[in-house]
PDB file of N, CA and C in Angstrom:
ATOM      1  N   UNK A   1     -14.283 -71.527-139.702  1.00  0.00           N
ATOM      2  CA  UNK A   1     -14.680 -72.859-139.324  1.00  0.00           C
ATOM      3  C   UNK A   1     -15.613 -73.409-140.404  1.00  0.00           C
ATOM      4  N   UNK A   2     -15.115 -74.902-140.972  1.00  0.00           N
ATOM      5  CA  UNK A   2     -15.992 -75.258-142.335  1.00  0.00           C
ATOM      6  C   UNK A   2     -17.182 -76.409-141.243  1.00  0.00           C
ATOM      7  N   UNK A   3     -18.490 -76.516-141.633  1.00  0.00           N
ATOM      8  CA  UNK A   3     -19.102 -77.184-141.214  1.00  0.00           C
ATOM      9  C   UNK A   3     -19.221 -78.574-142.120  1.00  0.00           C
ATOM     10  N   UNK A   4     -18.502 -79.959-141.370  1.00  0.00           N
ATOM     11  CA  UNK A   4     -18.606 -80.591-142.258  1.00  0.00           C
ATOM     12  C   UNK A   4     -19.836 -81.647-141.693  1.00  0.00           C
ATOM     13  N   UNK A   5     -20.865 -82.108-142.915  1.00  0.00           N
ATOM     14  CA  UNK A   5     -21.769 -83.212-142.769  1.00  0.00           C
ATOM     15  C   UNK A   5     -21.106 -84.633-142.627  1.00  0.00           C
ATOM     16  N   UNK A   6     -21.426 -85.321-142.100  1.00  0.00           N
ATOM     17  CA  UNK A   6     -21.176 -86.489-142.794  1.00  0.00           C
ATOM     18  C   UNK A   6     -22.435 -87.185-143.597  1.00  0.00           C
ATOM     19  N   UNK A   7     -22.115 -88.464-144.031  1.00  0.00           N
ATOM     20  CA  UNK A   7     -22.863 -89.224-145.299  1.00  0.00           C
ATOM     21  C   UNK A   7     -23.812 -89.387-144.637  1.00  0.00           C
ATOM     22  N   UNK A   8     -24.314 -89.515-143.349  1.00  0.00           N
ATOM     23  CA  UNK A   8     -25.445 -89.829-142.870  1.00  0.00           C
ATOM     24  C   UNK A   8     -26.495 -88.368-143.073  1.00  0.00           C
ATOM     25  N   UNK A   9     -26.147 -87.502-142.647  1.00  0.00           N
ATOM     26  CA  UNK A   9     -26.661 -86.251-142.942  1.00  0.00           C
ATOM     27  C   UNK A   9     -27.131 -85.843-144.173  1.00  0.00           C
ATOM     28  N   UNK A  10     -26.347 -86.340-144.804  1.00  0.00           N
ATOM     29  CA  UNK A  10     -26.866 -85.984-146.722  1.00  0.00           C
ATOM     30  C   UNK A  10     -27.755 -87.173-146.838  1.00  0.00           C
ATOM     31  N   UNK A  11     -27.611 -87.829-147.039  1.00  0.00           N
ATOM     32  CA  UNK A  11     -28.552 -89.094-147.111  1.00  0.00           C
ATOM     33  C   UNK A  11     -30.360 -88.479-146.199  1.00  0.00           C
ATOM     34  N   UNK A  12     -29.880 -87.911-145.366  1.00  0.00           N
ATOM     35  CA  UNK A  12     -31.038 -87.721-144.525  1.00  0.00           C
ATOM     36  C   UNK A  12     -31.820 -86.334-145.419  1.00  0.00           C
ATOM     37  N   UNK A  13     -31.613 -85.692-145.628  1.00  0.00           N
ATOM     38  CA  UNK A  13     -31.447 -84.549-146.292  1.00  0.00           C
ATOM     39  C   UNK A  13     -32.577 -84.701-147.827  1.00  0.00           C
ATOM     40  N   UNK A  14     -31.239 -86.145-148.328  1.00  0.00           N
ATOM     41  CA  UNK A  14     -31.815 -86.249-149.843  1.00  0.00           C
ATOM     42  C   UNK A  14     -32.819 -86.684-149.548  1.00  0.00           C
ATOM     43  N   UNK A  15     -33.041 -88.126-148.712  1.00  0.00           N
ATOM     44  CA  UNK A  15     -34.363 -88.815-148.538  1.00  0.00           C
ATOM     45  C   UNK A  15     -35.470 -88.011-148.209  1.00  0.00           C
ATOM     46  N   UNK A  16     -35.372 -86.990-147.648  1.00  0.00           N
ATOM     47  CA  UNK A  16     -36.593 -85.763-147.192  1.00  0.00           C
ATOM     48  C   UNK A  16     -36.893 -85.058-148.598  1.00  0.00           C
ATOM     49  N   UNK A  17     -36.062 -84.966-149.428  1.00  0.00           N
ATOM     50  CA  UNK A  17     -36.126 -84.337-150.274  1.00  0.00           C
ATOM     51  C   UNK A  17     -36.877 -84.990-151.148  1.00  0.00           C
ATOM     52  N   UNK A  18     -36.694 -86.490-151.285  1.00  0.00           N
ATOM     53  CA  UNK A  18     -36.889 -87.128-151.944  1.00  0.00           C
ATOM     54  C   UNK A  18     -38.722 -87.580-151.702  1.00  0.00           C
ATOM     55  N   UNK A  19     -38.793 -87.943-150.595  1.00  0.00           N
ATOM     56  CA  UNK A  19     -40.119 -88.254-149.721  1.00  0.00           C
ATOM     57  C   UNK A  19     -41.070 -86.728-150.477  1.00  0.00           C
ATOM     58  N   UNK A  20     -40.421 -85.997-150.223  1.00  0.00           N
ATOM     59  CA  UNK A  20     -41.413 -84.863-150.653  1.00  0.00           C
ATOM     60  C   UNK A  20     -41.718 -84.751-152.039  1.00  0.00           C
ATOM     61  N   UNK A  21     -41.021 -84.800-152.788  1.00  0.00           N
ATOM     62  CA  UNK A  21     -40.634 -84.793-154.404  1.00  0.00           C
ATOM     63  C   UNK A  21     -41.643 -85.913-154.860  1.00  0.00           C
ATOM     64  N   UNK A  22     -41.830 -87.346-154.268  1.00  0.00           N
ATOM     65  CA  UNK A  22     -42.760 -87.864-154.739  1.00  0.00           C
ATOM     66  C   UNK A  22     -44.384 -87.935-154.101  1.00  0.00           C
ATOM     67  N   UNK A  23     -44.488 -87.071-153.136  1.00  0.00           N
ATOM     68  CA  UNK A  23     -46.055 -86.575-152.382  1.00  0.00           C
ATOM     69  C   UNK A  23     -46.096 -85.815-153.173  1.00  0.00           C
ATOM     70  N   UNK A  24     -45.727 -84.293-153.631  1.00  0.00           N
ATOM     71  CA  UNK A  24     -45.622 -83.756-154.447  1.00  0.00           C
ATOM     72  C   UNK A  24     -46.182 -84.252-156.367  1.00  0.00           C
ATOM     73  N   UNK A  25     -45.362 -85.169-156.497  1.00  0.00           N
ATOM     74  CA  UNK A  25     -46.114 -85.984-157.532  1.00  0.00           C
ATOM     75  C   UNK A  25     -47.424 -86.882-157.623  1.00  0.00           C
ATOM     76  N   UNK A  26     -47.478 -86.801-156.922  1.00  0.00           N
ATOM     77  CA  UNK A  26     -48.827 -87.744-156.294  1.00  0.00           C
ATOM     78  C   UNK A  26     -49.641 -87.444-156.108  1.00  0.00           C
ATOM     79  N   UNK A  27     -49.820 -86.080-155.337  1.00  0.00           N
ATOM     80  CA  UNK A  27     -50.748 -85.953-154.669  1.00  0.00           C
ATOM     81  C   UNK A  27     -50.999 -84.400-155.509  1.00  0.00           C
ATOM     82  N   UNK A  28     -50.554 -84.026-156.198  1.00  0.00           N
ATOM     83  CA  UNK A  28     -50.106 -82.774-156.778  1.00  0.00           C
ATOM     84  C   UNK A  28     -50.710 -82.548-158.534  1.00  0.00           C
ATOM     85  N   UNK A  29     -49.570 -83.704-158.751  1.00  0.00           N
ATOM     86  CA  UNK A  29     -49.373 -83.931-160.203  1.00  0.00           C
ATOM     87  C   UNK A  29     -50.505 -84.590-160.740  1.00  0.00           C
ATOM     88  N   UNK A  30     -50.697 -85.669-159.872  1.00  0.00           N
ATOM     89  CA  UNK A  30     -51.282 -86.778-160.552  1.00  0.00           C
ATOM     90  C   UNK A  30     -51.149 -87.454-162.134  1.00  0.00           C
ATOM     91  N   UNK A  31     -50.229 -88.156-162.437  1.00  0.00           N
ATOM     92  CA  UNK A  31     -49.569 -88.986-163.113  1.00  0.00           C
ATOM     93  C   UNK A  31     -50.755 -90.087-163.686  1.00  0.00           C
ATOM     94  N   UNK A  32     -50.403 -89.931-164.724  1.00  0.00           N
ATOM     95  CA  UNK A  32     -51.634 -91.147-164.801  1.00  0.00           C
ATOM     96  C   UNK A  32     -52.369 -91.794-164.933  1.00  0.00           C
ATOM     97  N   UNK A  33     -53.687 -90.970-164.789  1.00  0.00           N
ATOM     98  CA  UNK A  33     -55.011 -90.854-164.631  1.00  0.00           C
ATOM     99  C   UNK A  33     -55.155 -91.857-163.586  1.00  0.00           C
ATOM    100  N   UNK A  34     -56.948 -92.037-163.144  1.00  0.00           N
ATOM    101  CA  UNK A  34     -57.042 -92.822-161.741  1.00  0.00           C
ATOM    102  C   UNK A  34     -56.891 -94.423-161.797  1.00  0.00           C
ATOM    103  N   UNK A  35     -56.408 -94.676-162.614  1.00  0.00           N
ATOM    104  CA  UNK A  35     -55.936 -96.207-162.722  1.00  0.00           C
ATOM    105  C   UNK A  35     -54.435 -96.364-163.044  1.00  0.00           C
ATOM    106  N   UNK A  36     -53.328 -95.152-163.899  1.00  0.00           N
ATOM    107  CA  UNK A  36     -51.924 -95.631-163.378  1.00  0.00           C
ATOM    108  C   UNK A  36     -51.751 -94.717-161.870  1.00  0.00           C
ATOM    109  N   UNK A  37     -52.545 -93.832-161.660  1.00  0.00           N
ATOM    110  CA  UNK A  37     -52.258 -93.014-160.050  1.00  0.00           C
ATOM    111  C   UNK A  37     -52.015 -94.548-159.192  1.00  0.00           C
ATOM    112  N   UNK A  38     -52.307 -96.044-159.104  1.00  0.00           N
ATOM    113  CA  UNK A  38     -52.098 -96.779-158.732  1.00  0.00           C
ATOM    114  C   UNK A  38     -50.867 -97.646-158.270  1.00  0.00           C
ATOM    115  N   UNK A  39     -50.207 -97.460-159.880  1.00  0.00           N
ATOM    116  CA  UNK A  39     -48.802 -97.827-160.218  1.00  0.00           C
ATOM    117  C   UNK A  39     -47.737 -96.548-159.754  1.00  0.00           C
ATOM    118  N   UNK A  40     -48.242 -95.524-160.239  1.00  0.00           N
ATOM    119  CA  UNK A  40     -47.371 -94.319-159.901  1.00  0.00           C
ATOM    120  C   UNK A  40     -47.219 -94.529-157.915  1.00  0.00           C
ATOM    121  N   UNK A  41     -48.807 -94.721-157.240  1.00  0.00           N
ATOM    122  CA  UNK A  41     -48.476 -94.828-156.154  1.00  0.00           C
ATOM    123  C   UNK A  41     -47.391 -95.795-155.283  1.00  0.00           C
ATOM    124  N   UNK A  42     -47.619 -96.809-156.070  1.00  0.00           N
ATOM    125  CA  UNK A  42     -46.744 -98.060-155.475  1.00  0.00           C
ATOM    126  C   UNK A  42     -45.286 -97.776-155.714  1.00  0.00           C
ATOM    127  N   UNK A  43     -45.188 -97.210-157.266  1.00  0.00           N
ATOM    128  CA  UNK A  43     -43.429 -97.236-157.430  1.00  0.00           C
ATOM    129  C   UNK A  43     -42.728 -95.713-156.650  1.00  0.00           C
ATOM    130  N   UNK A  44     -43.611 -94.997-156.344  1.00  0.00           N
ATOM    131  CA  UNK A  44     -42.906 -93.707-155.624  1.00  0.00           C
ATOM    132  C   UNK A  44     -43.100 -93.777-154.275  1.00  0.00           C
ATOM    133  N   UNK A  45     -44.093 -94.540-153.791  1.00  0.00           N
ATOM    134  CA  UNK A  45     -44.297 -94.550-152.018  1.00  0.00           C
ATOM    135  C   UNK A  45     -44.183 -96.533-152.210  1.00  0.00           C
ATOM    136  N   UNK A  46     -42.951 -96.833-152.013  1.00  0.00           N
ATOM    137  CA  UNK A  46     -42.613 -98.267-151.734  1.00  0.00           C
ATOM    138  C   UNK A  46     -43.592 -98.932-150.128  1.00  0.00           C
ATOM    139  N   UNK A  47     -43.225 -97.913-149.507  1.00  0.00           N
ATOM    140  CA  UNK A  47     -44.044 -98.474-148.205  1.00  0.00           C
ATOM    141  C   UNK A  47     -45.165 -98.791-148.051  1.00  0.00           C
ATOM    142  N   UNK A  48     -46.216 -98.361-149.188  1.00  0.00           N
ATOM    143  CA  UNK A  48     -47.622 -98.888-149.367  1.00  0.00           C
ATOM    144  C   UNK A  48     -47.315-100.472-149.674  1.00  0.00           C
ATOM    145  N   UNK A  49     -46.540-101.202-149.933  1.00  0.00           N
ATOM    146  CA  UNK A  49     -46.120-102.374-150.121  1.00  0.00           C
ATOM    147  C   UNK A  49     -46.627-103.041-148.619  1.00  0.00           C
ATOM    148  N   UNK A  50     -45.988-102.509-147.634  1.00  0.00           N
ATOM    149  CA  UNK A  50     -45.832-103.138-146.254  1.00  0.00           C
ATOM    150  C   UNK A  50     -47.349-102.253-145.251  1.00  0.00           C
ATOM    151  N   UNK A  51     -47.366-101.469-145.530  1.00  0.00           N
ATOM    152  CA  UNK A  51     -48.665-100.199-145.011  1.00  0.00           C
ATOM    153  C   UNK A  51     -50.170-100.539-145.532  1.00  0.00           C
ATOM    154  N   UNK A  52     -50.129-101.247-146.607  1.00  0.00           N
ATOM    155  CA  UNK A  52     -51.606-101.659-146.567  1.00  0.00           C
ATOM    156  C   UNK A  52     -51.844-103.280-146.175  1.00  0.00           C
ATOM    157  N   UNK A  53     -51.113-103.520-146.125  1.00  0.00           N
ATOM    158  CA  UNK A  53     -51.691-105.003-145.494  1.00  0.00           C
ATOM    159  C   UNK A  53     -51.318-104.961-144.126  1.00  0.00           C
ATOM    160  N   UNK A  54     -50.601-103.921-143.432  1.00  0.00           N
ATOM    161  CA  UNK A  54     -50.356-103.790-142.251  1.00  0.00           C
ATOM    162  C   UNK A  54     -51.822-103.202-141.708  1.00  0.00           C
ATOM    163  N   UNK A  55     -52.135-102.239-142.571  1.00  0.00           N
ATOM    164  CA  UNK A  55     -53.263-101.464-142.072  1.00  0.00           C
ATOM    165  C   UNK A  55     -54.843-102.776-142.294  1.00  0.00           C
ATOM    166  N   UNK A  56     -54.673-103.338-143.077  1.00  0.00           N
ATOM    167  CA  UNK A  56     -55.587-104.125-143.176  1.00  0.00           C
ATOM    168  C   UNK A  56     -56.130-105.092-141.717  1.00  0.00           C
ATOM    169  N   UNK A  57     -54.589-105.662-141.436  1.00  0.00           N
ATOM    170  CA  UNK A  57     -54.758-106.279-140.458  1.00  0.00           C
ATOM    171  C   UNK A  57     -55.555-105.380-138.741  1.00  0.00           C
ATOM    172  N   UNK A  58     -54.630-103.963-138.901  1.00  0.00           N
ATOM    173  CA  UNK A  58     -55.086-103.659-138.259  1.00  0.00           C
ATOM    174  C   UNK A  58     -56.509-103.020-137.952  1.00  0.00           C
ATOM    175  N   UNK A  59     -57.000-103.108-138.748  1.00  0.00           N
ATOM    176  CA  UNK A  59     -58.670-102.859-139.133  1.00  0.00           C
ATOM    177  C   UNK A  59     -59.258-103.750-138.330  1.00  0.00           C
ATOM    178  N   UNK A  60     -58.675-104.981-138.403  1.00  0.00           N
ATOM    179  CA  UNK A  60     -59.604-106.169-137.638  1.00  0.00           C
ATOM    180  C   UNK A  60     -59.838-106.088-136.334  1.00  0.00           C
ATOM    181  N   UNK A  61     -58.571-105.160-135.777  1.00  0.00           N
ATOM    182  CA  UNK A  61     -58.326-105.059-134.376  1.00  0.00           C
ATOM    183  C   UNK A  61     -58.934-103.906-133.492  1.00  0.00           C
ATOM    184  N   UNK A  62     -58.366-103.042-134.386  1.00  0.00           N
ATOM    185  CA  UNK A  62     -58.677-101.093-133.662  1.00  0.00           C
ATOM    186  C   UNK A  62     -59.223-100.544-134.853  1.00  0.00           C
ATOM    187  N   UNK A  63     -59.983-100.394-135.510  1.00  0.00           N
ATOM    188  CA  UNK A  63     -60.627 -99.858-136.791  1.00  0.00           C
ATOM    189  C   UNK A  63     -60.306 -98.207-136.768  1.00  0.00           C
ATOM    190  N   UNK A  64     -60.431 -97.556-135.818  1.00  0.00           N
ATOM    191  CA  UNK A  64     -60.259 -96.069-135.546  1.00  0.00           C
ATOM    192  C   UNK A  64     -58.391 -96.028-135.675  1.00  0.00           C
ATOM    193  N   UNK A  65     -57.707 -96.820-135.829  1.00  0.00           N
ATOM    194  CA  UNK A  65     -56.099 -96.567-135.888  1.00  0.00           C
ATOM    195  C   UNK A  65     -55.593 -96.738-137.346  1.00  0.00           C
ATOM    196  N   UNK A  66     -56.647 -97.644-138.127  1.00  0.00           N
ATOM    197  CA  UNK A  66     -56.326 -97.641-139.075  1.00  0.00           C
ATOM    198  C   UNK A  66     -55.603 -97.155-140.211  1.00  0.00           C
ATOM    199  N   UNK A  67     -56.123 -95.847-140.400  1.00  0.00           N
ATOM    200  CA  UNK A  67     -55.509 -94.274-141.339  1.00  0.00           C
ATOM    201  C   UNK A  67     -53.626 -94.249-140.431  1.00  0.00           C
ATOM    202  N   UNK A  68     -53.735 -94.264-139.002  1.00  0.00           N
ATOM    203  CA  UNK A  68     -52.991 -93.723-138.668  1.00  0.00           C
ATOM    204  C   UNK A  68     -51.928 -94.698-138.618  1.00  0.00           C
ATOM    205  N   UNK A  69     -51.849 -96.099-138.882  1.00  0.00           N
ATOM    206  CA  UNK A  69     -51.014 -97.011-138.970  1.00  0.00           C
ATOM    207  C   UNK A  69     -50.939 -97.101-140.356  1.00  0.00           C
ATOM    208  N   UNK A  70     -51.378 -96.919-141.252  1.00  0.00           N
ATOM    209  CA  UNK A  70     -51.407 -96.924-143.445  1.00  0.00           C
ATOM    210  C   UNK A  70     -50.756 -95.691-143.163  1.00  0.00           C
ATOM    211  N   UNK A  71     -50.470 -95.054-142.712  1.00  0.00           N
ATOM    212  CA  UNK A  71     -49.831 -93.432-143.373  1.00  0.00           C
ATOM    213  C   UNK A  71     -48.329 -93.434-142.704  1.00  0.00           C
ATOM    214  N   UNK A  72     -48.707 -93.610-141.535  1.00  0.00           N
ATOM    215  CA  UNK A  72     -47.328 -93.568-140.361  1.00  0.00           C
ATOM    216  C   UNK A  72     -45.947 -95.134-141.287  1.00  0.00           C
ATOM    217  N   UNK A  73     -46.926 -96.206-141.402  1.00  0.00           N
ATOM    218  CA  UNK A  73     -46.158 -97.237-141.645  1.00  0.00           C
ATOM    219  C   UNK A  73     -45.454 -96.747-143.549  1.00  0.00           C
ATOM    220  N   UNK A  74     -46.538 -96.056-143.980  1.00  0.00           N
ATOM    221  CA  UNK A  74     -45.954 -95.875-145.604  1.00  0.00           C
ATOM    222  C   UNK A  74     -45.019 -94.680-145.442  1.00  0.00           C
ATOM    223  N   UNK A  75     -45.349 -93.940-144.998  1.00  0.00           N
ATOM    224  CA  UNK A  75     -44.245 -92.743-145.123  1.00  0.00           C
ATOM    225  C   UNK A  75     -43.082 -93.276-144.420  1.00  0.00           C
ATOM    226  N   UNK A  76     -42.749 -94.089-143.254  1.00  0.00           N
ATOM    227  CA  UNK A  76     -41.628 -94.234-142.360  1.00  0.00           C
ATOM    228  C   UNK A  76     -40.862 -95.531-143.376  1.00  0.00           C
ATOM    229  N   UNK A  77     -41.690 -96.072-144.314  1.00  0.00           N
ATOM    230  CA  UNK A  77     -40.911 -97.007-144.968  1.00  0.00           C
ATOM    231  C   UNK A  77     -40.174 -96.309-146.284  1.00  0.00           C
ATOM    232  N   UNK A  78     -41.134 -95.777-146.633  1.00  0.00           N
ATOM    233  CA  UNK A  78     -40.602 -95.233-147.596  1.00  0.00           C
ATOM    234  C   UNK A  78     -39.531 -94.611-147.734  1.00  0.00           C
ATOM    235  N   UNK A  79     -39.376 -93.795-146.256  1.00  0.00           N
ATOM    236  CA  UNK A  79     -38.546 -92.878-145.815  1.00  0.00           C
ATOM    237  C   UNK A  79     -37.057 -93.792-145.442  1.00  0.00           C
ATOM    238  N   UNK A  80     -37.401 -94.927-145.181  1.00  0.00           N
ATOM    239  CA  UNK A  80     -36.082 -95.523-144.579  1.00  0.00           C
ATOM    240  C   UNK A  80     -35.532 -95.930-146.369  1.00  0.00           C
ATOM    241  N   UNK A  81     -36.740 -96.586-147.094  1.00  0.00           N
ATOM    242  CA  UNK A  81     -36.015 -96.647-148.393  1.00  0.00           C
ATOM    243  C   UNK A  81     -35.244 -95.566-149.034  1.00  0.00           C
ATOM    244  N   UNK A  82     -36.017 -94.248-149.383  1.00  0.00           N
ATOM    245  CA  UNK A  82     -35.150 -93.615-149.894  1.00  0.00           C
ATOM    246  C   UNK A  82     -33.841 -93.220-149.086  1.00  0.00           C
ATOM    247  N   UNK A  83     -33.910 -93.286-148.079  1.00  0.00           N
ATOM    248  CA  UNK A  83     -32.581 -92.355-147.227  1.00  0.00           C
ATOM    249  C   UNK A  83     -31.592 -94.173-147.860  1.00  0.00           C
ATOM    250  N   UNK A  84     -31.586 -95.336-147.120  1.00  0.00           N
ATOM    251  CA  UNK A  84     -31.358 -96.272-148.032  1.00  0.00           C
ATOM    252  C   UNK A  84     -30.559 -96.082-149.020  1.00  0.00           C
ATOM    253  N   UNK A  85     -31.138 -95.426-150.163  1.00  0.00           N
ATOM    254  CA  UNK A  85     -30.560 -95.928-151.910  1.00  0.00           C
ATOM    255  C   UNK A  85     -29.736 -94.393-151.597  1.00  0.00           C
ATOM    256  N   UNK A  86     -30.081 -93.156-150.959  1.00  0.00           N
ATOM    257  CA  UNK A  86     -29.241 -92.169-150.698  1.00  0.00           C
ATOM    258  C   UNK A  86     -27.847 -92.371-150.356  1.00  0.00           C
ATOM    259  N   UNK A  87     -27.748 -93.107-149.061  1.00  0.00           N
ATOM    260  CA  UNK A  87     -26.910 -93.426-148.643  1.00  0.00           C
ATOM    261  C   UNK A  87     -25.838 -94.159-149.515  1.00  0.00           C
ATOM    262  N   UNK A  88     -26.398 -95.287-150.071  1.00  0.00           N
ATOM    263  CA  UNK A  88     -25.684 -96.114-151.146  1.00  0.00           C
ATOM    264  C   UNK A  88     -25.003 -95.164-152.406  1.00  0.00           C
ATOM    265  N   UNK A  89     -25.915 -94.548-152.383  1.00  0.00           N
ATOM    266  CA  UNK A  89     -25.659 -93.202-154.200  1.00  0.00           C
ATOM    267  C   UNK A  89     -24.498 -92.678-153.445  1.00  0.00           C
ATOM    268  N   UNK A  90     -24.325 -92.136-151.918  1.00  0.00           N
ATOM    269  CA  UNK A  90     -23.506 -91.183-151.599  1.00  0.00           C
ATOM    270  C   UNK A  90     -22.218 -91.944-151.599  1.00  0.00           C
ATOM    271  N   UNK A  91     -22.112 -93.368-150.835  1.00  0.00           N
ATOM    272  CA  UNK A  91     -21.347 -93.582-150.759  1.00  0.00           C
ATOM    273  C   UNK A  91     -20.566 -94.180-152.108  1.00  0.00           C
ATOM    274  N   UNK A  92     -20.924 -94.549-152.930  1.00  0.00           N
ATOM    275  CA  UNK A  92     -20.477 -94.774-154.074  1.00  0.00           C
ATOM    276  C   UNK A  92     -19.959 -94.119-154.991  1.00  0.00           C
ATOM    277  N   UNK A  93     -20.149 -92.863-154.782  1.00  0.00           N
ATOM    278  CA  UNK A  93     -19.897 -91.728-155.156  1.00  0.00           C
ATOM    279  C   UNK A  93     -18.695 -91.381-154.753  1.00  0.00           C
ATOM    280  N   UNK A  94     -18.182 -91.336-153.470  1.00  0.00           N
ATOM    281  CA  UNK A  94     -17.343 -91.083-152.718  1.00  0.00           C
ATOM    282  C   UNK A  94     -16.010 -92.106-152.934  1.00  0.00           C
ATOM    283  N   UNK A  95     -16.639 -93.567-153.386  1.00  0.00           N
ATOM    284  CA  UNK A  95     -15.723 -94.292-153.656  1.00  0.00           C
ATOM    285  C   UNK A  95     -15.235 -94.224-154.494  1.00  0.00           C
ATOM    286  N   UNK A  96     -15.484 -93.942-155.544  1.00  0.00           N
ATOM    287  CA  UNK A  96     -15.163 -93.759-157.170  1.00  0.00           C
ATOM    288  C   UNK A  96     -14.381 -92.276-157.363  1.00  0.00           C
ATOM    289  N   UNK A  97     -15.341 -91.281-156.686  1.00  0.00           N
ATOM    290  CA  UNK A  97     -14.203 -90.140-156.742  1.00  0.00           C
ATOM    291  C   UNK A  97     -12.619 -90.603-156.340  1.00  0.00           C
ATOM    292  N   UNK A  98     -12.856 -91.170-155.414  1.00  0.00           N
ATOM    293  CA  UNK A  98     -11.367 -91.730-154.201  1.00  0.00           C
ATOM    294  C   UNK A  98     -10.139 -92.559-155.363  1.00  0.00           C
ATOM    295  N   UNK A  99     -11.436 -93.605-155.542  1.00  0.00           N
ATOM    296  CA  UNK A  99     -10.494 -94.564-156.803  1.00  0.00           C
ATOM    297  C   UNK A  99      -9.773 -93.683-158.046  1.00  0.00           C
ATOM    298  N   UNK A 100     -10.701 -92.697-158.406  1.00  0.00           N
ATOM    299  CA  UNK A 100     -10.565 -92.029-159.690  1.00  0.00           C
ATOM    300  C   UNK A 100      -9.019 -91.104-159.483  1.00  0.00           C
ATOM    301  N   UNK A 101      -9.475 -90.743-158.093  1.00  0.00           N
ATOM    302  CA  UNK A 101      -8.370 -89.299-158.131  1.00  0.00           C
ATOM    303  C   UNK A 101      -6.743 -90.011-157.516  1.00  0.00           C
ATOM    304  N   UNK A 102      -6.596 -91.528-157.399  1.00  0.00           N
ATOM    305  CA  UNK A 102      -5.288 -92.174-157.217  1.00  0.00           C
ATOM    306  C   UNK A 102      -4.761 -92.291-158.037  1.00  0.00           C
TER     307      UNK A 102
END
């Protein structure tokens, strides 16, 4: 019995892989020094895009939720991005093999 994934599964897979690969750089590596660690942060965790002004706002409101709405909102965006461009890589992939091998 072959276990087959489908594209959603790999996609899920890479994006974890991927999510980690750039905490890993980040938080690890540090790229940079402490003024591109800035740029490095923004272009590898996209969700700080939407996670700090989310968290900002929510400062005004619940100050103690803060951390936990900036982390929850950046990682879950990020996470939907990379699985996202995964998905797209996979399936494109799949198309071109298809086209190629007619």
């Amino acid at each position: 019995m072959e276990l087959r994934l489908t594209d959603r599964a790999y996609a899920l897979v890479a994006a974890v892989l991927l999510l980690a690969a750039a905490a890993f750089v980040l938080f690890v590596v540090h790229p940079g020094g402490f003024e591109g660690q800035i740029g490095w942060f923004i272009a590898l965790m996209p969700g700080a895009i939407v996670g700090l002004p989310l968290a900002d706002w929510v400062l005004k409101i619940a100050p103690s939720a803060q951390g936990i709405v900036l982390w929850s909102s950046v990682i879950g965006v990020t996470f939907s991005w990379y699985f996202v461009i995964s998905y797209a890589v996979i399936k494109t992939f799949r198309f071109l093999v298809r086209a190629m091998g007619r």
